[in-house]
Protein backbone atom coordinates (compact mmCIF):
# COMPACT_ATOMS: atom_id res chain seq x y z
CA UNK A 1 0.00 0.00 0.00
CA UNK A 2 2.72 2.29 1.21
CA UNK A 3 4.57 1.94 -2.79
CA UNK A 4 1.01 2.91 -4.50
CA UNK A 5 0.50 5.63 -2.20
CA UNK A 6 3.79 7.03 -3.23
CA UNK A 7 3.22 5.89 -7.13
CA UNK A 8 0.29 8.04 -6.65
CA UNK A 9 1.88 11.09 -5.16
CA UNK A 10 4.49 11.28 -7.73
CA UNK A 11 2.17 11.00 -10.06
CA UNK A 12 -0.30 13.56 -9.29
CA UNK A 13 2.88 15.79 -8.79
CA UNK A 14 3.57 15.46 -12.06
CA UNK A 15 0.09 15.76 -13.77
CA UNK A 16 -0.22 19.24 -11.39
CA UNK A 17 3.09 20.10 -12.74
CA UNK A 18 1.00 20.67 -15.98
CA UNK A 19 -2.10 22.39 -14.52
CA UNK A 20 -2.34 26.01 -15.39
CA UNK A 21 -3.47 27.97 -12.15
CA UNK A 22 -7.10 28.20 -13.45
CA UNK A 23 -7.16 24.49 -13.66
CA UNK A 24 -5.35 23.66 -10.40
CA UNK A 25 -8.10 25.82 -9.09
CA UNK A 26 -10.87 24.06 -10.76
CA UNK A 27 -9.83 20.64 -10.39
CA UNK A 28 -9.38 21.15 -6.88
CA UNK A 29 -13.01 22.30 -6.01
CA UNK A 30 -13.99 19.44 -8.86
CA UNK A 31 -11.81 16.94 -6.45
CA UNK A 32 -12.88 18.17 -3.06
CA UNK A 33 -16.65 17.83 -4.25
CA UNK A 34 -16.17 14.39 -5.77
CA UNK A 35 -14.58 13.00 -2.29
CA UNK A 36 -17.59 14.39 -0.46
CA UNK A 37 -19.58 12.21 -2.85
CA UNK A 38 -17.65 9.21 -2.49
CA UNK A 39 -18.03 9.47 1.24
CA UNK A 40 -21.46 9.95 0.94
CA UNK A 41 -21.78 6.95 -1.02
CA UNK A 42 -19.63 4.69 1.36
CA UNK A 43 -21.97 5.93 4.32
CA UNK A 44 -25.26 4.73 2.11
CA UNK A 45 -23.82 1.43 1.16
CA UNK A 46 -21.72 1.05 4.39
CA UNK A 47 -18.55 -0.29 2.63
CA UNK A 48 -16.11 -1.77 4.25
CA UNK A 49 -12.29 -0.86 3.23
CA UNK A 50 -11.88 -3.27 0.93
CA UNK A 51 -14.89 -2.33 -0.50
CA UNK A 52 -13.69 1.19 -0.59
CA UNK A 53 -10.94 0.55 -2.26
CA UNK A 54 -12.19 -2.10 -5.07
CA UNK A 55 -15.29 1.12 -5.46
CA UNK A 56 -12.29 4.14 -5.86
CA UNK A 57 -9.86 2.10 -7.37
CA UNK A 58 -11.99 0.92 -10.37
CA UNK A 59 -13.08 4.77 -10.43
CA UNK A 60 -9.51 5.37 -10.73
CA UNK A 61 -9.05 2.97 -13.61
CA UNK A 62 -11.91 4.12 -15.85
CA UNK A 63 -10.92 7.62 -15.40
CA UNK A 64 -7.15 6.57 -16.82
CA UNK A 65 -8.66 4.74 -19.17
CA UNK A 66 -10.38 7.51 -20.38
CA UNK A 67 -7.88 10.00 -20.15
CA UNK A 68 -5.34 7.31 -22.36
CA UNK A 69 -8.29 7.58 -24.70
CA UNK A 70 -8.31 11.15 -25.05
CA UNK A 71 -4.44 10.81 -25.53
CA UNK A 72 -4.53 8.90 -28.63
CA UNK A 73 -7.44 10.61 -30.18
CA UNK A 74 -4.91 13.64 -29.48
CA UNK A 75 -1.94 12.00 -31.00
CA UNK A 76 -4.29 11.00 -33.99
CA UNK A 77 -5.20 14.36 -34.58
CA UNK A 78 -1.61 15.95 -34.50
CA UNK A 79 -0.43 13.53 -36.60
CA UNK A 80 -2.54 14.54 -39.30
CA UNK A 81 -1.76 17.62 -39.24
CA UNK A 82 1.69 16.59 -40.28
CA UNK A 83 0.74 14.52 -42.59
């Protein structure tokens, strides 16, 4: 646990190494609001951790999956405009 939490530090280091200030801003208020959901959530369904973490974690995964989407639709894209 203690080597993800880390992976996940460094990561989201580096992805607010990207951020603009108007997004850091944005993103934070988006983040702050969906962790009072998610805690609402676990309340109504009374998870458990484990069930916490399978819930966030597969969250966690569609959102990257998405965001790799939105990569290579990007990478598409600026290649053609090489092309």
């Amino acid at each position: 646990m203690d080597s993800y939490i880390k992976y996940t530090e460094a990561y989201l280091a580096m992805v607010q190494g990207t951020l603009t200030e108007t997004e850091m801003e944005r993103s934070s208020k988006a983040g702050e609001e969906i962790f009072e959901a998610i805690k609402e959530i676990v309340e109504k369904y009374e998870l458990n951790i484990r069930e916490m973490l399978n819930a966030t974690v597969a969250v966690h995964y569609n959102i990257m999956g998405s965001a790799n989407e939105q990569l290579e639709d990007y990478k598409v894209e600026r290649a053609k405009l090489y092309e």
